[in-house]
C-alpha atoms as a PDB file:
ATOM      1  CA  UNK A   1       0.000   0.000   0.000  1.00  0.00           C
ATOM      2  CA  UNK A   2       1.228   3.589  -0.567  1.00  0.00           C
ATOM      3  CA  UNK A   3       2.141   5.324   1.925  1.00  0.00           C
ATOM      4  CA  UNK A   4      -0.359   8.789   2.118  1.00  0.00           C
ATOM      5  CA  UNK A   5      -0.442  10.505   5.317  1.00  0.00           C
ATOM      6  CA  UNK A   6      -3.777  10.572   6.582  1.00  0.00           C
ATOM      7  CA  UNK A   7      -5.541  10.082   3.150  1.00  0.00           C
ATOM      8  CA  UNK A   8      -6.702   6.806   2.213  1.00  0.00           C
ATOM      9  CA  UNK A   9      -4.432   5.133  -0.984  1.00  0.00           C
ATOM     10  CA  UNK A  10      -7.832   4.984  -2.386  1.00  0.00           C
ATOM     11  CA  UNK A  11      -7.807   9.046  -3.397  1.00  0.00           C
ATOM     12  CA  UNK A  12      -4.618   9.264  -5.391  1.00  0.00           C
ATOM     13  CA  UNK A  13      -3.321   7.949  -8.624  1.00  0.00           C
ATOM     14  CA  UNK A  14      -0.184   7.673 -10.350  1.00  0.00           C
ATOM     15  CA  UNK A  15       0.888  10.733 -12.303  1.00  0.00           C
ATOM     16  CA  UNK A  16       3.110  10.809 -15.250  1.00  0.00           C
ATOM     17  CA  UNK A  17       6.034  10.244 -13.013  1.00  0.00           C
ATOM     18  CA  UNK A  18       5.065   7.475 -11.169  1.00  0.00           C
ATOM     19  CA  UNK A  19       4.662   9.416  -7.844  1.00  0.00           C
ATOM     20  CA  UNK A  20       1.220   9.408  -6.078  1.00  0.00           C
ATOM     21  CA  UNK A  21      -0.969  12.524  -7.107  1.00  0.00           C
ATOM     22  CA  UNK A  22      -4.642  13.294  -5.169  1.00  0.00           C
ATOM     23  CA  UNK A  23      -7.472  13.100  -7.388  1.00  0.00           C
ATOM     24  CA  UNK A  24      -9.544  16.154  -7.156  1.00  0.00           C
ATOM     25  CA  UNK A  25     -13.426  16.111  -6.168  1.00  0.00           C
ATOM     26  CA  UNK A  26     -14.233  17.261  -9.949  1.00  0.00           C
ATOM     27  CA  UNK A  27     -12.141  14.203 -10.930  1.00  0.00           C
ATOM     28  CA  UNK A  28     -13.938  12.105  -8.144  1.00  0.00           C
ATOM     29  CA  UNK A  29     -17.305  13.200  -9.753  1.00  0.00           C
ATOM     30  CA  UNK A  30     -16.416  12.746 -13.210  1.00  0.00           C
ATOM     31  CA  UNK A  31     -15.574   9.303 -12.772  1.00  0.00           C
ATOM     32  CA  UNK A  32     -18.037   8.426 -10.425  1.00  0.00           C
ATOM     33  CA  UNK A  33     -20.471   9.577 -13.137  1.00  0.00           C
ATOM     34  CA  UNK A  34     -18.801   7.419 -15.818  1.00  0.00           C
ATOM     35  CA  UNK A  35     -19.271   4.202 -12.907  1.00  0.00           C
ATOM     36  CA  UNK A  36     -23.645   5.409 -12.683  1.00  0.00           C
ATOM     37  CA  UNK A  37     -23.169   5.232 -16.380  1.00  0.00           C
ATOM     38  CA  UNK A  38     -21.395   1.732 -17.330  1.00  0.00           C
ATOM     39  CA  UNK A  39     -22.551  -0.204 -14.575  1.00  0.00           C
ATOM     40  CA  UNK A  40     -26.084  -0.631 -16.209  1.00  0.00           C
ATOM     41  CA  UNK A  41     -25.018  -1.348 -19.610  1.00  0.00           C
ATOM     42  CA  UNK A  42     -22.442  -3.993 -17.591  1.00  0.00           C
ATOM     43  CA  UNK A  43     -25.160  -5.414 -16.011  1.00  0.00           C
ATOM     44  CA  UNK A  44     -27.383  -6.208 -19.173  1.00  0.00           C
ATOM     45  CA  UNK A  45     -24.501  -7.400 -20.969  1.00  0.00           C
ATOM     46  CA  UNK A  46     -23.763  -9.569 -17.842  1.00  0.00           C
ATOM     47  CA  UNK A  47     -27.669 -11.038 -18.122  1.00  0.00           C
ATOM     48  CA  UNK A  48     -27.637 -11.503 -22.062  1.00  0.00           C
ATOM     49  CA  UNK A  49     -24.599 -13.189 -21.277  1.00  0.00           C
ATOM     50  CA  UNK A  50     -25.909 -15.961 -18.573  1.00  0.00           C
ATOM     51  CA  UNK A  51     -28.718 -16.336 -20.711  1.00  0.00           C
ATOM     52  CA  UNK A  52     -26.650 -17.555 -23.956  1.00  0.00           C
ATOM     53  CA  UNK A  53     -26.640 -14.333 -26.103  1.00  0.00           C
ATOM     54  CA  UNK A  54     -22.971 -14.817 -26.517  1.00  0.00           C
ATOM     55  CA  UNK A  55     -22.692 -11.442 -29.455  1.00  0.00           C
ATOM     56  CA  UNK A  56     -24.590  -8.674 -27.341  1.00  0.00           C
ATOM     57  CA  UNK A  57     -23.473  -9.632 -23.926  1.00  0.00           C
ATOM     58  CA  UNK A  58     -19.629  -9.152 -24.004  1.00  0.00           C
ATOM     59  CA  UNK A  59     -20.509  -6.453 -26.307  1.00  0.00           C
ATOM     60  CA  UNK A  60     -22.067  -4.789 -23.821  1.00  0.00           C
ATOM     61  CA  UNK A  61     -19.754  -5.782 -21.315  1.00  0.00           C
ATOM     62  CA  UNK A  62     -16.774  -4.600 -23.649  1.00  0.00           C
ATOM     63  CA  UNK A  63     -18.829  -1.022 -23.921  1.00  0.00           C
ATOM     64  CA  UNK A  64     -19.319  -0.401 -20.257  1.00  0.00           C
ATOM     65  CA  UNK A  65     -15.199  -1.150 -19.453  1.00  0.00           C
ATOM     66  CA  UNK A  66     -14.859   1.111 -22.271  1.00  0.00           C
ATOM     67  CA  UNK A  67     -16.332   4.106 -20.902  1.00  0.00           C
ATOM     68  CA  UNK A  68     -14.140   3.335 -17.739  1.00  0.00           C
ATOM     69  CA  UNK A  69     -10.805   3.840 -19.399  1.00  0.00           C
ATOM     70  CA  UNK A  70     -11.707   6.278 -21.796  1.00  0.00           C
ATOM     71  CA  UNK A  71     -12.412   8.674 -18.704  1.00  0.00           C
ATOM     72  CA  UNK A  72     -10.045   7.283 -16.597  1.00  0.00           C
ATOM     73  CA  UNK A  73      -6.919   7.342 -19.629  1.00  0.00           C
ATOM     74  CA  UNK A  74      -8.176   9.867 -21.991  1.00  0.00           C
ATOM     75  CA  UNK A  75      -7.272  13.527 -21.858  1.00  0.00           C
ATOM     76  CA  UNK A  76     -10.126  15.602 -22.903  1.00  0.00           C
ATOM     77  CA  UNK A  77     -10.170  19.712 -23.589  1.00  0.00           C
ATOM     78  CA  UNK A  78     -11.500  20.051 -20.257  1.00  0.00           C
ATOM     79  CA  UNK A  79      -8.291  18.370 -18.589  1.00  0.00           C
ATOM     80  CA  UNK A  80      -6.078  20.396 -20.752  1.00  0.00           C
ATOM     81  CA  UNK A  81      -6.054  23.703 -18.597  1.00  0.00           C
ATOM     82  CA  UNK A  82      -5.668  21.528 -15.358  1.00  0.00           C
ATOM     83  CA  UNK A  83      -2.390  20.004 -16.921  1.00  0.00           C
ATOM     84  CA  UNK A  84      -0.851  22.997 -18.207  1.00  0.00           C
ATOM     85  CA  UNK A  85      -1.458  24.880 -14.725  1.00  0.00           C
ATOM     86  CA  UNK A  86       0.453  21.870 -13.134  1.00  0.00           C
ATOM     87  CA  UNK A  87       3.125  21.809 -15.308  1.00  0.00           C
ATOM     88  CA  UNK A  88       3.913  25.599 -15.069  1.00  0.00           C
ATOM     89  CA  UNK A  89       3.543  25.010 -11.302  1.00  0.00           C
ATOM     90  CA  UNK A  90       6.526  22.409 -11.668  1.00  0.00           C
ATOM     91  CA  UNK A  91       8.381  24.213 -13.502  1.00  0.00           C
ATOM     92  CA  UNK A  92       8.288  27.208 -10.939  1.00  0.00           C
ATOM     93  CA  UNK A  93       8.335  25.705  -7.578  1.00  0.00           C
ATOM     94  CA  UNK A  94      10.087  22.299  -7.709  1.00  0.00           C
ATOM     95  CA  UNK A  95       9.326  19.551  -5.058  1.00  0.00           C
ATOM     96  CA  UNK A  96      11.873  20.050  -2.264  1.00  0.00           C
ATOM     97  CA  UNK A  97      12.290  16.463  -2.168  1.00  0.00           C
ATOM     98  CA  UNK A  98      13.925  16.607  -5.658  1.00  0.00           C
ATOM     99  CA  UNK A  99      16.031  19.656  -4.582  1.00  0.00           C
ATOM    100  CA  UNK A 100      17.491  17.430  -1.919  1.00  0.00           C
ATOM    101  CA  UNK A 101      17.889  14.650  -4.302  1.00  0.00           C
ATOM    102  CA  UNK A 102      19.923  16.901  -6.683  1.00  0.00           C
ATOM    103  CA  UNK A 103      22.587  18.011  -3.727  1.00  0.00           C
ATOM    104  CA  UNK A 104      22.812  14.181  -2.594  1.00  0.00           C
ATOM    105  CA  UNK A 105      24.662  13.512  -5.690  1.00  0.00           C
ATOM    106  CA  UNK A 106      28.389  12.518  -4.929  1.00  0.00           C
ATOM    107  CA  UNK A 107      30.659  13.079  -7.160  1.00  0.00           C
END
């Protein structure tokens, strides 16, 4: 498990640089609506499937885990102002942890 603080593993995911990053509540909200979304189309594909419609089931079922990793992978317009505000964040006040990194170095 990774180690948070006080906040549950559960509220962060990897960023680009493998380090643990907090989701925010819009990003929270966004996916939970994507989960009120696929979970009935993966439940009717789950029911064709059990009873032997073996093309629309896993269709379905394919559809709904779609919609999951589209919003979960996908960068859309509306995530493109969040990234470039944390990026020029970065840039301007690096993580002191990386500062201390840099002056470890022997050499």
């Amino acid at each position: 498990m990774v180690e948070t603080g006080d906040v549950p593993a559960c509220f962060y995911s990897p960023n680009q640089y493998g380090r643990q990053m907090a989701r925010s509540i819009v990003e929270q909200l966004s996916f939970a609506t994507a989960i009120v979304i696929a979970a009935p189309i993966a439940l009717a594909g789950v029911d064709m499937t059990l009873r032997g419609e073996t093309t629309w089931g896993p269709i379905l079922i394919a559809v709904s885990v779609m919609i999951l990793l589209v919003e979960k992978y996908v960068t859309t317009p509306h995530d493109v102002p969040g990234l470039a505000v944390a990026k020029v964040v970065g840039f301007v006040a690096k993580d002191p942890d990386e500062d201390a990194d840099a002056n470890d170095v022997d050499t």
